[in-house]
N, C-alpha and C. Protein backbone atom coordinates (compact mmCIF):
# COMPACT_ATOMS: atom_id res chain seq x y z
N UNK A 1 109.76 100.75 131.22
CA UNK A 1 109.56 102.19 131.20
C UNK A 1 109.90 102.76 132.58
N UNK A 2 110.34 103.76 132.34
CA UNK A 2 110.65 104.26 133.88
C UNK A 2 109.44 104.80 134.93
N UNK A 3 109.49 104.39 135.82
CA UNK A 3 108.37 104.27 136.97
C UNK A 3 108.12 106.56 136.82
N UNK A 4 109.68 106.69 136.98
CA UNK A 4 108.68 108.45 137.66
C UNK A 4 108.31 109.00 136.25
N UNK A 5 108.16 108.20 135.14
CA UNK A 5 107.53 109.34 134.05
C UNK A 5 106.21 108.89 133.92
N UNK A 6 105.68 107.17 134.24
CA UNK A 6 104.52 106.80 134.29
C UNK A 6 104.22 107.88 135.87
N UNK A 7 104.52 108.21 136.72
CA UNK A 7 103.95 108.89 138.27
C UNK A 7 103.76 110.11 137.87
N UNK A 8 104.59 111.13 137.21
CA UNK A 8 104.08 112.05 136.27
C UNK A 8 103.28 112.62 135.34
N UNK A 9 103.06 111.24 134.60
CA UNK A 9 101.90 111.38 133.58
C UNK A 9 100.36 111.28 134.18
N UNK A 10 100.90 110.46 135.17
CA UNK A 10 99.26 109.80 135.89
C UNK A 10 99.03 111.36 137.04
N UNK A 11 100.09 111.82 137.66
CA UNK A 11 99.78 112.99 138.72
C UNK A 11 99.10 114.10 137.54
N UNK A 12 99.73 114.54 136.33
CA UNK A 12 99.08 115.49 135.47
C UNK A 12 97.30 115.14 135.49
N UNK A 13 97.33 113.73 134.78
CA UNK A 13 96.17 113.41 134.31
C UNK A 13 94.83 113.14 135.85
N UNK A 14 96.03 113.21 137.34
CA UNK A 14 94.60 113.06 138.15
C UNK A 14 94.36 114.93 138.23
N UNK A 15 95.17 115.65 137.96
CA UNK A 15 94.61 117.28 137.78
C UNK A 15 93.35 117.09 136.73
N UNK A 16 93.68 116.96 135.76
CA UNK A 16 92.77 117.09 134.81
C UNK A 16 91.45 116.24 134.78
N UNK A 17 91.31 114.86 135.39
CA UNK A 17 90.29 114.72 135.89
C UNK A 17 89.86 114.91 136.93
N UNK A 18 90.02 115.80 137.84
CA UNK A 18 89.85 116.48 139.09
C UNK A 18 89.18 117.99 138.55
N UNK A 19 89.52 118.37 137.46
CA UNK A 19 89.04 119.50 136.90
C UNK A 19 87.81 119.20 135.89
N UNK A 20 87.62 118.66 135.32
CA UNK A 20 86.48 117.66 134.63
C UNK A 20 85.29 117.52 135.65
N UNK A 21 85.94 116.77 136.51
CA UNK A 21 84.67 116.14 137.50
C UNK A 21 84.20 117.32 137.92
N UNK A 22 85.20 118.79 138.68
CA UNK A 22 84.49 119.59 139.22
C UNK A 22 83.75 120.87 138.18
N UNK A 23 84.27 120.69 137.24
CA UNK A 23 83.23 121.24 135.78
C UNK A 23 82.11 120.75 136.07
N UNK A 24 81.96 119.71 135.82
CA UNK A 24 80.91 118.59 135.53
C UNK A 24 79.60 118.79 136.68
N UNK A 25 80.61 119.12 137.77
CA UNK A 25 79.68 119.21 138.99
C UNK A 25 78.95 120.43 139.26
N UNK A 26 79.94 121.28 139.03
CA UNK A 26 79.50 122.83 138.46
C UNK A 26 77.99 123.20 137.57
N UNK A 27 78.79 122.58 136.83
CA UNK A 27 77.59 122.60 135.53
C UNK A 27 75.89 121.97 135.75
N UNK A 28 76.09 120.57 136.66
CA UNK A 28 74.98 120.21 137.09
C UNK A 28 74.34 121.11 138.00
N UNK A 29 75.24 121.81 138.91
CA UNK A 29 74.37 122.09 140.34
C UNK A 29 73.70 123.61 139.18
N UNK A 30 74.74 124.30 138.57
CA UNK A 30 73.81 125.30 138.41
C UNK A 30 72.95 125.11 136.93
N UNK A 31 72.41 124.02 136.03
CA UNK A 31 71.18 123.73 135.47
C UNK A 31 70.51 122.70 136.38
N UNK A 32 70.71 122.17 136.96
CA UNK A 32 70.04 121.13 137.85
C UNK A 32 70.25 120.00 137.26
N UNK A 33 70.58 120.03 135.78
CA UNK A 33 70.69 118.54 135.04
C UNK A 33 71.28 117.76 135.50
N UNK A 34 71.99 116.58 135.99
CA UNK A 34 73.33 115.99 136.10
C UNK A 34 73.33 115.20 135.14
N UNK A 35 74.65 115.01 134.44
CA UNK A 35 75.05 114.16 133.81
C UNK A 35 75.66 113.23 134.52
N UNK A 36 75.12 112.02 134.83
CA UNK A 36 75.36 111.24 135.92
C UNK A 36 76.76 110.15 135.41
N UNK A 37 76.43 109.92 133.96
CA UNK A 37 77.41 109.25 133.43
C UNK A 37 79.21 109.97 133.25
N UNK A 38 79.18 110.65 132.58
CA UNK A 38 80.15 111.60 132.96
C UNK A 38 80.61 112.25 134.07
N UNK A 39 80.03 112.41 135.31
CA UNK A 39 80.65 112.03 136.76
C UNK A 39 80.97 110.88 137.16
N UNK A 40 80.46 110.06 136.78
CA UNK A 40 80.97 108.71 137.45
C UNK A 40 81.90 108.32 136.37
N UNK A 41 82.53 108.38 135.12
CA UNK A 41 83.87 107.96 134.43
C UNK A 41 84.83 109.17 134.88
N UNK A 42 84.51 110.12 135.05
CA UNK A 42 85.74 111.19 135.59
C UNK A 42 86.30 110.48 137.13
N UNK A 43 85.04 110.29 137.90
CA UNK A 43 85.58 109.92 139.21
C UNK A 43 86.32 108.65 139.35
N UNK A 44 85.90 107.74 138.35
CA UNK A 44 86.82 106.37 138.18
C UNK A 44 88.31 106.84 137.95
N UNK A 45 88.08 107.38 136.78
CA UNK A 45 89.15 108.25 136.41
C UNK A 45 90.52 108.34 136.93
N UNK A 46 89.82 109.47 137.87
CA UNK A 46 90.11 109.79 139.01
C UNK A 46 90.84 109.20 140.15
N UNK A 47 90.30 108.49 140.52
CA UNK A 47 90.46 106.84 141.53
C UNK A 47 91.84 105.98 140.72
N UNK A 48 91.37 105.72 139.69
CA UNK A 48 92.22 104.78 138.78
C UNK A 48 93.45 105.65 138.85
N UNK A 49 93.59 107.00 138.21
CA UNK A 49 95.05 107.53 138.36
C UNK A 49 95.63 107.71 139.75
N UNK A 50 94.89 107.93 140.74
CA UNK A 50 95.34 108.12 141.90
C UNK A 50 96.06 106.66 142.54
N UNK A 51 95.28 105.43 142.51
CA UNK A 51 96.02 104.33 142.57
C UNK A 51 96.95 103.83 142.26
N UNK A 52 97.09 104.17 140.40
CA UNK A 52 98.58 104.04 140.27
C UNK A 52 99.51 105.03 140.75
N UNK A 53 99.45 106.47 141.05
CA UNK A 53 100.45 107.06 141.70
C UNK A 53 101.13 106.52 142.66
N UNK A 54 99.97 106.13 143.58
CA UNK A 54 100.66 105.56 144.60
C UNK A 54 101.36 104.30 144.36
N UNK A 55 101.04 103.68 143.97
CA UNK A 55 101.80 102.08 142.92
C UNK A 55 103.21 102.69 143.18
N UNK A 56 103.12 103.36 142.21
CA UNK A 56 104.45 103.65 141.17
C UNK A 56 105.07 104.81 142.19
N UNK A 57 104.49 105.25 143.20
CA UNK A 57 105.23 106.57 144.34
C UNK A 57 106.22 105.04 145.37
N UNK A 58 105.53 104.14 146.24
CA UNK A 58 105.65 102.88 146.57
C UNK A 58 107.36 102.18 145.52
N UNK A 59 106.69 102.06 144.46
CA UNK A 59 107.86 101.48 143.87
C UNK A 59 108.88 102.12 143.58
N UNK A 60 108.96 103.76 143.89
CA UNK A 60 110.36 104.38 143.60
C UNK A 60 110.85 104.12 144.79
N UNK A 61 110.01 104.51 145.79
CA UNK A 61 110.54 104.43 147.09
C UNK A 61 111.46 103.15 147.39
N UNK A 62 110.63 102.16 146.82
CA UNK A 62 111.33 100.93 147.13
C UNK A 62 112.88 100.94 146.93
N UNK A 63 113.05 101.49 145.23
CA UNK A 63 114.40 101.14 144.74
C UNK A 63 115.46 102.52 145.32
N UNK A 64 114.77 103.83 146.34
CA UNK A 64 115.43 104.53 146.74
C UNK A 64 116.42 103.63 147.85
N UNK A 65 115.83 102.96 148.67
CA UNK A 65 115.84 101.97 149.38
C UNK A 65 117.20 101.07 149.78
């Protein structure tokens, strides 16, 4: 599969869990509730897409190279 459509899909999807988490965070501070579980899989999330960007940012670079 080609590396920049997996770096694409994963840059969309760290927006959208970047927008989740800060919902999420939103939502806690102003009921006080936290949903503790659902912050911590957004922020994995999160983490996890951001790692492969860089993976797959790394490996274009390589074959620019």
């Amino acid at each position: 599969m080609n590396p920049k459509i997996i770096l694409y899909g994963n840059a969309i999807l760290l927006f959208f869990f970047t927008f989740l988490l800060a919902s999420q965070l939103i939502i806690g501070i102003k009921s006080g509730n936290f949903d503790w579980f659902k912050i911590v899989l957004f922020f994995t999330a999160l983490l996890f897409s951001l790692f492969t960007i860089v993976k797959y940012a790394k490996i274009i670079n390589k074959d620019k190279s």
